[in-house]
N, C-alpha and C. Protein backbone atom coordinates (compact mmCIF):
# COMPACT_ATOMS: atom_id res chain seq x y z
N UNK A 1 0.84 -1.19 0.00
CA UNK A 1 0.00 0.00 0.00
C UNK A 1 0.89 1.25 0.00
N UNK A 2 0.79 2.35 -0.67
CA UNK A 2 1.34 3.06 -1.03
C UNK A 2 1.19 4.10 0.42
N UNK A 3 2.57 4.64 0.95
CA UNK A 3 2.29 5.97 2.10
C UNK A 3 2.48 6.70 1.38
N UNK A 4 1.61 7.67 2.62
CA UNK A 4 1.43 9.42 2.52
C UNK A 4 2.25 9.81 2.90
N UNK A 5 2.41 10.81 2.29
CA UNK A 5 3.99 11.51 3.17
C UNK A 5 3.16 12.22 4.28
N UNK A 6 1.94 12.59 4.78
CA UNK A 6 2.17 12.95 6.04
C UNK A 6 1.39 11.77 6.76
N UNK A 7 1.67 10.68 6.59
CA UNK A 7 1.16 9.53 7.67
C UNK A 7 2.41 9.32 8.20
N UNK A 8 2.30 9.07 9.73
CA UNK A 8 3.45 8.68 10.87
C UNK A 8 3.46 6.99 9.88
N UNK A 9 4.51 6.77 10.14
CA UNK A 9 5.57 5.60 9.82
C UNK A 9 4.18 3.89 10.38
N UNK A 10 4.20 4.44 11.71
CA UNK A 10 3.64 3.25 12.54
C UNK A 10 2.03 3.02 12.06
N UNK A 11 1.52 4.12 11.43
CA UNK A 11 0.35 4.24 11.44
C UNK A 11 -0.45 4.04 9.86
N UNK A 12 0.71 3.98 8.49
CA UNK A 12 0.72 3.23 7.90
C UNK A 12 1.07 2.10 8.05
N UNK A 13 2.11 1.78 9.04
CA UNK A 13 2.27 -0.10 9.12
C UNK A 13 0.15 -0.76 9.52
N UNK A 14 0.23 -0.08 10.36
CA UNK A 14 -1.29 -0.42 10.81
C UNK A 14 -2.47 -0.89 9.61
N UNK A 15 -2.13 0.68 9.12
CA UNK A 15 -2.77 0.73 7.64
C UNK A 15 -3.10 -0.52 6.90
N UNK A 16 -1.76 -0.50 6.01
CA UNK A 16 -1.27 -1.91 5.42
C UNK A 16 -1.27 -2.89 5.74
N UNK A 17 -1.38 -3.46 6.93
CA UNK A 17 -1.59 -4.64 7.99
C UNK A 17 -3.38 -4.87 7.66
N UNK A 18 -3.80 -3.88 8.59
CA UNK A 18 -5.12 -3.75 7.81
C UNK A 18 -5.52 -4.54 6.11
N UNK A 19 -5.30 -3.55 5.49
CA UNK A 19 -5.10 -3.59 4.20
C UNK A 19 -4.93 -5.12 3.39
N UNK A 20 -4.68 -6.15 4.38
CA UNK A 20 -4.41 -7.08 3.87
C UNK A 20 -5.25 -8.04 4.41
N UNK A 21 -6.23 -7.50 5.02
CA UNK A 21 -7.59 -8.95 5.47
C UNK A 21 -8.42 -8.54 4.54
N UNK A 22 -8.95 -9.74 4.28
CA UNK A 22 -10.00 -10.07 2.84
C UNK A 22 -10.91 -9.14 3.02
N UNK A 23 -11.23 -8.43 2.17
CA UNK A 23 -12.69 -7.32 1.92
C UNK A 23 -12.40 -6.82 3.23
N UNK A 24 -11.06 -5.93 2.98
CA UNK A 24 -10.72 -4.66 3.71
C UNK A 24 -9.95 -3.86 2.67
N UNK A 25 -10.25 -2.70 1.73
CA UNK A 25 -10.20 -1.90 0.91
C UNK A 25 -8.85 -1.03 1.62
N UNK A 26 -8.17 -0.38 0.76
CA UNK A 26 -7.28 0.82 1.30
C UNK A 26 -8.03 1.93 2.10
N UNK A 27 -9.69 1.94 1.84
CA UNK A 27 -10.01 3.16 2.11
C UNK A 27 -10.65 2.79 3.63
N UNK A 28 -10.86 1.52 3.63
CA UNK A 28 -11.60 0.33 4.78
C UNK A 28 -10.33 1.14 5.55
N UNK A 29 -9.34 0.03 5.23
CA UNK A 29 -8.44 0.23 6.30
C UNK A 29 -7.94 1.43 6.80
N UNK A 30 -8.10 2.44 6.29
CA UNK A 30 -7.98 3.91 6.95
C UNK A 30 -8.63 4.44 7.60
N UNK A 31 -9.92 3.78 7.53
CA UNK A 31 -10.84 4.16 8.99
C UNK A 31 -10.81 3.17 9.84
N UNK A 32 -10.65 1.99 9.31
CA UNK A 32 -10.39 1.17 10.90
C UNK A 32 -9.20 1.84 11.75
N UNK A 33 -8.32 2.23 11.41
CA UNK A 33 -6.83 2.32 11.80
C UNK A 33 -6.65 3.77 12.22
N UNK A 34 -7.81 5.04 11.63
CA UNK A 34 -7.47 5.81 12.70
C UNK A 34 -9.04 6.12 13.94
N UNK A 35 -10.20 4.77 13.55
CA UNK A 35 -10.60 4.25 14.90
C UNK A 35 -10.20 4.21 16.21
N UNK A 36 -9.53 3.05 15.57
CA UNK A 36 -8.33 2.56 17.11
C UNK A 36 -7.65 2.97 17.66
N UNK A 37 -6.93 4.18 16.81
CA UNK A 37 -6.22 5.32 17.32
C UNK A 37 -7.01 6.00 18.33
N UNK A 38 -8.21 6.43 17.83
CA UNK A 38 -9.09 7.30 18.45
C UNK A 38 -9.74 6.38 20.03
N UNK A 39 -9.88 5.23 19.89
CA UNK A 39 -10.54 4.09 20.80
C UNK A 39 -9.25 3.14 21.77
N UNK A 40 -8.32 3.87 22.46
CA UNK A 40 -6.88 3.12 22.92
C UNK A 40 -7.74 1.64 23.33
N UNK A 41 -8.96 1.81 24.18
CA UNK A 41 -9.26 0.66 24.54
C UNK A 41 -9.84 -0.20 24.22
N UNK A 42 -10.21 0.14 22.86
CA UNK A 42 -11.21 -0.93 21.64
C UNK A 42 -9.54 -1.44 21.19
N UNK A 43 -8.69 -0.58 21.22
CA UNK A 43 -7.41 -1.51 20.21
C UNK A 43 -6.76 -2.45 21.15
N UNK A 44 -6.71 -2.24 22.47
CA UNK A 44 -5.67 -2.67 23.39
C UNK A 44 -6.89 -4.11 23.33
N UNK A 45 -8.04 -4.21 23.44
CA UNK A 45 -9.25 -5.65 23.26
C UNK A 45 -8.51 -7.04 22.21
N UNK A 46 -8.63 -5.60 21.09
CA UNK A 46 -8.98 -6.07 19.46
C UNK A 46 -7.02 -6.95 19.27
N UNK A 47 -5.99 -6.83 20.56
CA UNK A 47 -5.02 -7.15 19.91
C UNK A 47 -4.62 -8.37 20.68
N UNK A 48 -5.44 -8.02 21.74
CA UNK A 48 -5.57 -9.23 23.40
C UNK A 48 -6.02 -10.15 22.93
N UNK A 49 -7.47 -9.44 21.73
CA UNK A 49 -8.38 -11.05 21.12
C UNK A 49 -7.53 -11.75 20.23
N UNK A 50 -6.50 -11.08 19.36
CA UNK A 50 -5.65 -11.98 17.94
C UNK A 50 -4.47 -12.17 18.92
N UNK A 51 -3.63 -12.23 19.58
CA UNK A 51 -2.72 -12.88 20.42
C UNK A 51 -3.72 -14.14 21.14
N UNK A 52 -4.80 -13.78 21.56
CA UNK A 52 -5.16 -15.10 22.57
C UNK A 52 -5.56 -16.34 21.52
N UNK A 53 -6.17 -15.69 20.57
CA UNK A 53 -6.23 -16.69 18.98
C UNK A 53 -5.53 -17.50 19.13
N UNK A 54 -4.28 -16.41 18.43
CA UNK A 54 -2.99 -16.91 18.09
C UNK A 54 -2.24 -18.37 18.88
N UNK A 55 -2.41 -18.04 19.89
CA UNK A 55 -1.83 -18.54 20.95
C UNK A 55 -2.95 -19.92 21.23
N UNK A 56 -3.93 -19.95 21.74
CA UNK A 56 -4.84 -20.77 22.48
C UNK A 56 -5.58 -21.83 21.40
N UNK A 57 -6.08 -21.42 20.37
CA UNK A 57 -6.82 -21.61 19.72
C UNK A 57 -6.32 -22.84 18.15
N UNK A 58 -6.79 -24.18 18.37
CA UNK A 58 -6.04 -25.13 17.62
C UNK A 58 -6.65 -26.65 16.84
N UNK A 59 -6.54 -27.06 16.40
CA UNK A 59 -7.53 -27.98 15.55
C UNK A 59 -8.20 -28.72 16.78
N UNK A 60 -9.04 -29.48 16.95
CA UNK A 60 -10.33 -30.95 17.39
C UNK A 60 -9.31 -31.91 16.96
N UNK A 61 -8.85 -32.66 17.70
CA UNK A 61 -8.38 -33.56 17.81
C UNK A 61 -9.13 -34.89 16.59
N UNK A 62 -10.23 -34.92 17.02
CA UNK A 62 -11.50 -35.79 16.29
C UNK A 62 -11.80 -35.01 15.00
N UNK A 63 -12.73 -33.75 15.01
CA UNK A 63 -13.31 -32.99 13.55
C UNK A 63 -12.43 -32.04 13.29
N UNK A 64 -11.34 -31.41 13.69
CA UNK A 64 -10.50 -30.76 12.90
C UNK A 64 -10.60 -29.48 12.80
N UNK A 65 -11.55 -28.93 13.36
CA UNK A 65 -12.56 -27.50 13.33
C UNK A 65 -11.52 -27.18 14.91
N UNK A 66 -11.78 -25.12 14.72
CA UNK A 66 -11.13 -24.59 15.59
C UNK A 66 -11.73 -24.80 16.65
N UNK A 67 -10.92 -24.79 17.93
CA UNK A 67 -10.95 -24.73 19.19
C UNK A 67 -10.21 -24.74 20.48
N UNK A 68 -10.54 -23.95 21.38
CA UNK A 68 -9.45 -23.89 22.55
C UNK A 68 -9.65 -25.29 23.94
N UNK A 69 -10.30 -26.21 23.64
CA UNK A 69 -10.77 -27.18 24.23
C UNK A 69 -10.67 -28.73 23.45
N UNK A 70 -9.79 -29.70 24.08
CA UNK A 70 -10.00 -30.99 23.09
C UNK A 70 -10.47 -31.94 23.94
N UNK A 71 -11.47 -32.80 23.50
CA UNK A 71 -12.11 -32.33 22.06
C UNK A 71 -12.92 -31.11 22.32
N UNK A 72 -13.34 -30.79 21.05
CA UNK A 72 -14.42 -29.40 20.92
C UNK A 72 -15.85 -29.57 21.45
N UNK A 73 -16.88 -28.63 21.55
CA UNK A 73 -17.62 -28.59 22.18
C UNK A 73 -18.80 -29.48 21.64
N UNK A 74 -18.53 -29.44 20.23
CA UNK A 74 -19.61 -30.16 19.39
C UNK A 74 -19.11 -32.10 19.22
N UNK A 75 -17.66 -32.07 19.64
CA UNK A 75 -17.63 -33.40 19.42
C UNK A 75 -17.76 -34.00 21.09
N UNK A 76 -17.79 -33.37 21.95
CA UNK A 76 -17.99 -33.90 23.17
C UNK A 76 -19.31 -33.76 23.75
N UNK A 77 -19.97 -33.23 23.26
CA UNK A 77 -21.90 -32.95 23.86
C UNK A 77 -22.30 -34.55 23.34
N UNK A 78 -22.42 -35.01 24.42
CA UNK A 78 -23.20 -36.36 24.29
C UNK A 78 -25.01 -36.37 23.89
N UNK A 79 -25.03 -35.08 23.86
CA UNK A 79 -26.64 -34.95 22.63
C UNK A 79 -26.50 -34.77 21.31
N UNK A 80 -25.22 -34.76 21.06
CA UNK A 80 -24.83 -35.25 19.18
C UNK A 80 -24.56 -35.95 18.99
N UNK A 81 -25.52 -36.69 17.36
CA UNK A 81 -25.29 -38.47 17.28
C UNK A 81 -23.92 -38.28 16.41
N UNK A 82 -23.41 -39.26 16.94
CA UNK A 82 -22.19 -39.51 17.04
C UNK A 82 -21.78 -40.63 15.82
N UNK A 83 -23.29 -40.76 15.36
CA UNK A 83 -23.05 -41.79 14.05
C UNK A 83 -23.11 -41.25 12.90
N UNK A 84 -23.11 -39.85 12.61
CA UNK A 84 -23.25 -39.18 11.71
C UNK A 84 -21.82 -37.87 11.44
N UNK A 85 -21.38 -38.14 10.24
CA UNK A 85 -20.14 -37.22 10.18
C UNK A 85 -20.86 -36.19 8.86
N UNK A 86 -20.42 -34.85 9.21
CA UNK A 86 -21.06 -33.71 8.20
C UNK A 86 -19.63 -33.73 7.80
N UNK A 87 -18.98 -33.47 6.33
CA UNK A 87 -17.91 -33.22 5.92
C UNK A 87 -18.26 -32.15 5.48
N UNK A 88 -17.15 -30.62 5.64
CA UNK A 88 -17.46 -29.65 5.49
C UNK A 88 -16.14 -28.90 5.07
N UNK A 89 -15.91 -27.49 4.28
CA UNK A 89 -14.64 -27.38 3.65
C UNK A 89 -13.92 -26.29 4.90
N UNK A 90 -14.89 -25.63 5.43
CA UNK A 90 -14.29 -24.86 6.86
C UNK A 90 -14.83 -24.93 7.81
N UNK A 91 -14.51 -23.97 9.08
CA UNK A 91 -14.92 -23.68 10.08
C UNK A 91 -16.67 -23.10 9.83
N UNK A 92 -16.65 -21.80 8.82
CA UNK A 92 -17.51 -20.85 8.61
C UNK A 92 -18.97 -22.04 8.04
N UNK A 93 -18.29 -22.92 7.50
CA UNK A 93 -19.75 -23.72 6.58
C UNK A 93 -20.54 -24.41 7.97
N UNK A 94 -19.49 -24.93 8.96
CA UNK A 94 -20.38 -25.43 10.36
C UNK A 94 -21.43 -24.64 11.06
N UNK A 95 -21.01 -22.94 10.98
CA UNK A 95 -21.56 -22.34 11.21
C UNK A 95 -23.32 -22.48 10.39
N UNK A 96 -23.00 -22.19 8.95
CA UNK A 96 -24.03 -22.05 8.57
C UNK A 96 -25.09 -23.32 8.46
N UNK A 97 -24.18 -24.58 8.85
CA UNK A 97 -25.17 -25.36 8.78
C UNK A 97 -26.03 -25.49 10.73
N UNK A 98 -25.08 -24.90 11.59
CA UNK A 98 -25.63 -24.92 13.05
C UNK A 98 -26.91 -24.16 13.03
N UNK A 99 -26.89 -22.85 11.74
CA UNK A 99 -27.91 -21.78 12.01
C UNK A 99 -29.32 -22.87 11.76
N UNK A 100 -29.55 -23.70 11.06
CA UNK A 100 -30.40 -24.53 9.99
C UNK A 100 -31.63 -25.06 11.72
N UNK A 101 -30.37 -25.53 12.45
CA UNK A 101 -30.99 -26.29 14.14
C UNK A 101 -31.54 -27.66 12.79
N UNK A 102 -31.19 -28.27 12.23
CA UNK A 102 -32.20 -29.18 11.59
C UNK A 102 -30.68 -30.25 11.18
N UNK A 103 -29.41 -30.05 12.08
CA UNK A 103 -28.18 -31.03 12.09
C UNK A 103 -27.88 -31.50 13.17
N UNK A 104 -28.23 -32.86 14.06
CA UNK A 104 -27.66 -33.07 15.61
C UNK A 104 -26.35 -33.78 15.39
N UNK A 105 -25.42 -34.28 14.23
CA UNK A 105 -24.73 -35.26 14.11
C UNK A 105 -23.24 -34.60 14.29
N UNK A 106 -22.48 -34.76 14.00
CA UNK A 106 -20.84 -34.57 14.13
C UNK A 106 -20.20 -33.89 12.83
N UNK A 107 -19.30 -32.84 13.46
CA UNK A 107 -18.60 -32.90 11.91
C UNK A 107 -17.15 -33.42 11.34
N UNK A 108 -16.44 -33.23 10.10
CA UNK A 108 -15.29 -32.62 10.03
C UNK A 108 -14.76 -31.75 9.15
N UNK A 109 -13.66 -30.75 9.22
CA UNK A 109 -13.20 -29.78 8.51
C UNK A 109 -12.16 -30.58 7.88
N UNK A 110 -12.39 -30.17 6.28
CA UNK A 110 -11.02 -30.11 5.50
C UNK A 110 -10.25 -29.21 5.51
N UNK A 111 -10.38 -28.01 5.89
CA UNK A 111 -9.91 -26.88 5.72
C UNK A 111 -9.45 -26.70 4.17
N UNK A 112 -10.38 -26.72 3.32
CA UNK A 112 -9.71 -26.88 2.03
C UNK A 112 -10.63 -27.36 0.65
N UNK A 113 -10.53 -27.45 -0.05
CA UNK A 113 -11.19 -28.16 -1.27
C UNK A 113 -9.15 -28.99 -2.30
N UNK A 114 -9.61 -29.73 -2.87
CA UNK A 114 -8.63 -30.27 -4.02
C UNK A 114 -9.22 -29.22 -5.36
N UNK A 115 -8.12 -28.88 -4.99
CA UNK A 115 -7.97 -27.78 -6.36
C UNK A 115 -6.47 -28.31 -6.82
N UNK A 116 -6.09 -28.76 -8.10
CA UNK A 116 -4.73 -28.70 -9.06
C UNK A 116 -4.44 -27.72 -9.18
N UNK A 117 -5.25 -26.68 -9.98
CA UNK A 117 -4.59 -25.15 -10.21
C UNK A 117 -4.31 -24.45 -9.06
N UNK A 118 -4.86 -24.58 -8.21
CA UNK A 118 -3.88 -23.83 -7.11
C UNK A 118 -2.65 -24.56 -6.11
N UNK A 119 -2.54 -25.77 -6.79
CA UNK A 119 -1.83 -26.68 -5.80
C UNK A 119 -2.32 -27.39 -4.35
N UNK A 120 -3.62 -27.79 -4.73
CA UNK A 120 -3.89 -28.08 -3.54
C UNK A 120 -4.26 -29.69 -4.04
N UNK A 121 -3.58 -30.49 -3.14
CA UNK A 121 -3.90 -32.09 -3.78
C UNK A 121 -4.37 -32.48 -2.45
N UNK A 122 -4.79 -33.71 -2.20
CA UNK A 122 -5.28 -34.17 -1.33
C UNK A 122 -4.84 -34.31 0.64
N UNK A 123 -3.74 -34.52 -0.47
CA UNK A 123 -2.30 -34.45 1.35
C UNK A 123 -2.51 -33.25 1.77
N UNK A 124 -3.21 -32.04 0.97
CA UNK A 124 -3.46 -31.00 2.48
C UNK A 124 -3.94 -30.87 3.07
N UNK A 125 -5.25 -31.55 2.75
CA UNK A 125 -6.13 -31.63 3.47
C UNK A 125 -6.56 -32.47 4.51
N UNK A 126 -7.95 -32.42 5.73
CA UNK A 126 -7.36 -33.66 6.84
C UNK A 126 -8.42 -34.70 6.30
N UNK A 127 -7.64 -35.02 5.01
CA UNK A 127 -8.77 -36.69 4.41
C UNK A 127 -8.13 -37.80 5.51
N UNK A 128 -6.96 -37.63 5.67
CA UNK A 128 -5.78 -38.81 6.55
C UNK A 128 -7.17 -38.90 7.74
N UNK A 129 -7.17 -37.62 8.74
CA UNK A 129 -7.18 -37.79 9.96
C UNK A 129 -8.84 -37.76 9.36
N UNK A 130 -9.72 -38.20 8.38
CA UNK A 130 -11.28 -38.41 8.13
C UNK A 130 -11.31 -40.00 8.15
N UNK A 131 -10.09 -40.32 7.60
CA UNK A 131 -9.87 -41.69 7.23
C UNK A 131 -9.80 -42.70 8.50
N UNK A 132 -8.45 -41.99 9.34
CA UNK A 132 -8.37 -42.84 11.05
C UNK A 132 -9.73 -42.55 11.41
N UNK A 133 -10.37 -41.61 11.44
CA UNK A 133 -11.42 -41.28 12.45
C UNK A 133 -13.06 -42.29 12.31
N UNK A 134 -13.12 -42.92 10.67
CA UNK A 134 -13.81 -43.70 10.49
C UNK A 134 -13.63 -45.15 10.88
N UNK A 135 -12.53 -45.50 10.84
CA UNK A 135 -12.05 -46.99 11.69
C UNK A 135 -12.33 -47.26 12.79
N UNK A 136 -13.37 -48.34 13.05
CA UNK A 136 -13.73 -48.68 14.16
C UNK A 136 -14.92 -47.60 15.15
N UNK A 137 -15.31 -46.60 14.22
CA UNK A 137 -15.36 -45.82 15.12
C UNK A 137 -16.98 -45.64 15.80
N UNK A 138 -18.11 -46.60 14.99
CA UNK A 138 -19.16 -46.99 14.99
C UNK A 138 -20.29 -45.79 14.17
N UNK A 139 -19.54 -44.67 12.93
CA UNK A 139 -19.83 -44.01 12.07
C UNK A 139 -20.78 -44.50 11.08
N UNK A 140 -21.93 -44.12 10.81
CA UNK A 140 -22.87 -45.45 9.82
C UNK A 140 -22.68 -44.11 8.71
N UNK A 141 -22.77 -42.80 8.66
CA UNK A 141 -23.28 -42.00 7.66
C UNK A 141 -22.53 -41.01 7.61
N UNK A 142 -21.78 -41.13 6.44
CA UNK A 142 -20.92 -39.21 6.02
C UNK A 142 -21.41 -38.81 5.18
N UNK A 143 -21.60 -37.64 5.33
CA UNK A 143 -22.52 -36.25 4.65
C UNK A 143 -21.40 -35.36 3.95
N UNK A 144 -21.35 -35.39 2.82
CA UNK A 144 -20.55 -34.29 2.47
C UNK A 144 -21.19 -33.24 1.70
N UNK A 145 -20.52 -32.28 2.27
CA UNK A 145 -21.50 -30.85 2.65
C UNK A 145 -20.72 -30.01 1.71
N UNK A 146 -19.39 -30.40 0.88
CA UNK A 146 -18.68 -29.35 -0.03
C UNK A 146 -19.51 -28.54 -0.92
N UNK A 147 -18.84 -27.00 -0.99
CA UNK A 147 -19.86 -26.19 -1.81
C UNK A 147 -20.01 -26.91 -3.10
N UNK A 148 -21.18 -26.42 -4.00
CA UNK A 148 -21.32 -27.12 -5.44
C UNK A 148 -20.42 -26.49 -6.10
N UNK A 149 -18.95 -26.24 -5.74
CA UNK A 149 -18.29 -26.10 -7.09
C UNK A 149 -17.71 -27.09 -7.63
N UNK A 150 -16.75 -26.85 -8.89
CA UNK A 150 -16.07 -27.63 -9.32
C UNK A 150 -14.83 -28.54 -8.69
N UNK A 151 -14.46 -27.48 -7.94
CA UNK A 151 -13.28 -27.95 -6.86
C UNK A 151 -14.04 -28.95 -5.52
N UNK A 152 -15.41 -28.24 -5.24
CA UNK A 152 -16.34 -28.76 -4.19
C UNK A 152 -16.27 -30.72 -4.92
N UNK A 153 -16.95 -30.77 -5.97
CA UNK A 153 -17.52 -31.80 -6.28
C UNK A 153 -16.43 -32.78 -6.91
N UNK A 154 -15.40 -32.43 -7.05
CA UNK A 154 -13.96 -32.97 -7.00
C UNK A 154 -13.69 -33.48 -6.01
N UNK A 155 -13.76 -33.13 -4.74
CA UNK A 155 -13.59 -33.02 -3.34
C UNK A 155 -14.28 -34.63 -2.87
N UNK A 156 -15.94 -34.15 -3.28
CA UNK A 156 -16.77 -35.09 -2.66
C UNK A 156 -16.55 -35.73 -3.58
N UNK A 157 -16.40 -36.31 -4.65
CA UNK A 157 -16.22 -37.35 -5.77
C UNK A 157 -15.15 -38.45 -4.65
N UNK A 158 -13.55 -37.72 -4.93
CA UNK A 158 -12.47 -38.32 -4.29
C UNK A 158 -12.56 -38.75 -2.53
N UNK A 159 -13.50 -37.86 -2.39
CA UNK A 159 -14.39 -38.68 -0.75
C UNK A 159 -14.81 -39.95 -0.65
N UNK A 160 -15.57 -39.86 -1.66
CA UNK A 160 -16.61 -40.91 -1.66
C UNK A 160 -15.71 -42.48 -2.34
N UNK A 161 -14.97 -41.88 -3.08
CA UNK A 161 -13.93 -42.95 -4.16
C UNK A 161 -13.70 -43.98 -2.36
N UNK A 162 -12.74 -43.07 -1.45
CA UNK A 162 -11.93 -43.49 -0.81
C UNK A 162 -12.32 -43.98 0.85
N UNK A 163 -13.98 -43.57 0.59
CA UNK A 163 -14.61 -44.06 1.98
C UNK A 163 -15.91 -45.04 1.99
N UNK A 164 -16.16 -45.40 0.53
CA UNK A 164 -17.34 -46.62 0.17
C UNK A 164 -16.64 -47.85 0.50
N UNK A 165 -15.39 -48.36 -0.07
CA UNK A 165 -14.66 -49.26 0.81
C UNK A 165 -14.89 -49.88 1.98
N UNK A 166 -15.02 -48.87 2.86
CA UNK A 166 -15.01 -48.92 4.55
C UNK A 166 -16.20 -49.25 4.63
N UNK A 167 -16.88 -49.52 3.94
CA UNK A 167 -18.87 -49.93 4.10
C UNK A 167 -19.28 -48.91 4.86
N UNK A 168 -19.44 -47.66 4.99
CA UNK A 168 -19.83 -46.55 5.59
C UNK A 168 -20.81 -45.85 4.65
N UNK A 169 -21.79 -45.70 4.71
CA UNK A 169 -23.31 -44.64 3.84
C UNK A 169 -22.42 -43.55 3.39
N UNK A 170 -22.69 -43.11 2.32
CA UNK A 170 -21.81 -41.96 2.06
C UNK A 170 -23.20 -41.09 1.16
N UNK A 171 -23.46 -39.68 1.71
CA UNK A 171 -24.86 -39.11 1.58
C UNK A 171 -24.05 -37.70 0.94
N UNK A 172 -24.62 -37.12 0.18
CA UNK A 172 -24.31 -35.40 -0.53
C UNK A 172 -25.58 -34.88 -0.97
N UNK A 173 -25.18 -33.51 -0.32
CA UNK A 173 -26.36 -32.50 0.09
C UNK A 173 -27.14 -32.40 -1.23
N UNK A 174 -28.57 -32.38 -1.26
CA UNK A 174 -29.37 -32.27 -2.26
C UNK A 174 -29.01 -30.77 -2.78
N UNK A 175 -29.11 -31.27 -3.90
CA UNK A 175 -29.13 -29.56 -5.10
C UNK A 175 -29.66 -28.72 -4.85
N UNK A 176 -30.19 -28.51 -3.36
CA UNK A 176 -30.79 -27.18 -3.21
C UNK A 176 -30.27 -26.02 -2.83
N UNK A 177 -28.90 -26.25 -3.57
CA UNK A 177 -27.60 -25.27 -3.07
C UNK A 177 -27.46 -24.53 -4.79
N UNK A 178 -27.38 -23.16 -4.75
CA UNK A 178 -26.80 -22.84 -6.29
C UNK A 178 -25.37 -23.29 -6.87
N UNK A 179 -25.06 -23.66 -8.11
CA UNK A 179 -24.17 -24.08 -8.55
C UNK A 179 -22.98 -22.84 -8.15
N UNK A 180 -21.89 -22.89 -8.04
CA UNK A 180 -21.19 -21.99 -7.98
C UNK A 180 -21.29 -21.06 -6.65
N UNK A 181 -21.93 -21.31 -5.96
CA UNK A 181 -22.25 -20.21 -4.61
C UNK A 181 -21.65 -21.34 -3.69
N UNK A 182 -21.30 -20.34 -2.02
CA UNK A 182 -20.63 -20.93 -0.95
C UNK A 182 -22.13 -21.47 -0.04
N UNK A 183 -21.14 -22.59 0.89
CA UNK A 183 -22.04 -23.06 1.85
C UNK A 183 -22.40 -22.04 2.94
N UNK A 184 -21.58 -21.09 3.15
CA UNK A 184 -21.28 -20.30 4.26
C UNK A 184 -22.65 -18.60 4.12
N UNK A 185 -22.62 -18.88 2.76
CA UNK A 185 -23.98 -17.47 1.83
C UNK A 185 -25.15 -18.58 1.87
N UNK A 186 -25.06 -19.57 1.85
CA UNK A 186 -27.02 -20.02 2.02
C UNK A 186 -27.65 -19.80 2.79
N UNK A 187 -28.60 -19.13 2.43
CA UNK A 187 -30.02 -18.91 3.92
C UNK A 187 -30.61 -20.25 4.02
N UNK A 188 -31.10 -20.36 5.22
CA UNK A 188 -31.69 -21.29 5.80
C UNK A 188 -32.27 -22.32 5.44
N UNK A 189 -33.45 -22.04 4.68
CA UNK A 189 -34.46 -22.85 4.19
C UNK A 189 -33.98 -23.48 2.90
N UNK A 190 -32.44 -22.86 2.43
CA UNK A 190 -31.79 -23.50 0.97
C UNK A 190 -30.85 -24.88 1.68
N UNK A 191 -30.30 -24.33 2.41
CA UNK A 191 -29.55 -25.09 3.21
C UNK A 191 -30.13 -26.41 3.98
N UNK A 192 -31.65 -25.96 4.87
CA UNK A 192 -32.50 -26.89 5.13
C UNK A 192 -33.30 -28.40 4.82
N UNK A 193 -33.37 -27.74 3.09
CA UNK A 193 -34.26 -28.42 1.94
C UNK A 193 -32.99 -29.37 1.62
N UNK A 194 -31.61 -29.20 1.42
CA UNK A 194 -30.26 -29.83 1.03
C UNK A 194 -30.18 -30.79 1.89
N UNK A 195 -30.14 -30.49 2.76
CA UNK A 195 -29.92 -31.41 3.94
C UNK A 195 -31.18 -32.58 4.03
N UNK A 196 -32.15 -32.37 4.04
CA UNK A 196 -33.36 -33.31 3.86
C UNK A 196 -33.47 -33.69 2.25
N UNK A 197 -32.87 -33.34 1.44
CA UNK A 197 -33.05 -33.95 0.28
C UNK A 197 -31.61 -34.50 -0.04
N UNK A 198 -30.74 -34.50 0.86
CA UNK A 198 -29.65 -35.53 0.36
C UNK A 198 -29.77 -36.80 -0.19
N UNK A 199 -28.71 -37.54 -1.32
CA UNK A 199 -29.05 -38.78 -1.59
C UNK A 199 -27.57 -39.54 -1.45
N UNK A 200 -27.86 -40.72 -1.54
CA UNK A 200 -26.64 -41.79 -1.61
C UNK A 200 -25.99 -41.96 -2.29
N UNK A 201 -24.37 -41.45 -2.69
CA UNK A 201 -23.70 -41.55 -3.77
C UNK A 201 -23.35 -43.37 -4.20
């Protein structure tokens, strides 16, 4: 990001720091940054909260999803069936499927889709630790919840290749998702209808 010659040194670093979280604009980040300036004790919060992140905050041992507790809160509530795995590409898609209240089962995060063009092959993702976690583990049904893209349905294709084997149900969300749109942008009742209209690959 380009400085002003009359911005203090520290206050473009801020800037530009700024400047570099997703759908935060140059012009974004110039009002967040002389906010905080203005707010010592909204900034001294806002830096306590990304250090304690930083620091505390680390995969589920079991689903792979963030958390400062192992296991996480959703894989240890003994009112989630525990025979049901949601496969999901982040943190944010759990969210949107929790908003639905119409999921009691378990999840896990890939953190990721298989994309070639961007270099992303399978080893980055946690298929390994989807793979241990189905062994033995008394799992009857995985749901894969990847967005409908191309990379999504790549994803769940090479899922399904590598977990029908294991005699485990392998279920993907009914089409009531738009082609090309995220899991994380569906309202409710799109998301809802998917989930009850899943079928058996």
């Amino acid at each position: 990001m380009e400085n002003l010659p009359s911005t203090a040194p520290s206050v473009a670093r801020l800037i530009g720091e700024l400047n570099k979280l997703p759908g935060v604009g140059p012009k974004s980040a110039q009002r967040l940054a002389y906010h905080l300036i203005r707010m010592p004790d909204a900034a001294k919060a806002l830096a306590d909260a990304v250090i304690g992140v930083k620091e505390r905050v680390f995969f589920c041992s079991q689903c792979q999803n963030l958390t400062d507790i192992d296991p996480c809160t959703v894989c240890s509530d003994p009112r989630r069936d525990q025979s049901q795995v949601c496969v999901v590409e982040g943190p944010l898609d759990i969210l949107a499927v929790e908003r639905t209240n119409c999921y009691r089962g378990t999840y896990h995060v890939l953190h990721g889709v298989i994309s070639p063009m961007n270099g992303v092959g399978p080893e980055e993702l946690k298929l390994k630790e989807l793979a241990a976690r189905l062994k033995d583990s008394g799992v009857e049904e995985v749901i894969i919840a990847t967005n409908p893209t191309l990379e999504g349905e790549a994803t769940a294709m090479y899922i399904q290749r590598n977990i029908s084997p294991l005699g485990t149900k392998v279920t993907h969300l009914a089409r009531g998702l738009p082609v090309g749109g995220d899991l994380e942008y569906a309202d409710q009742t799109t998301l809802t209808r998917a989930f009850q209209g899943r079928t058996e690959l």
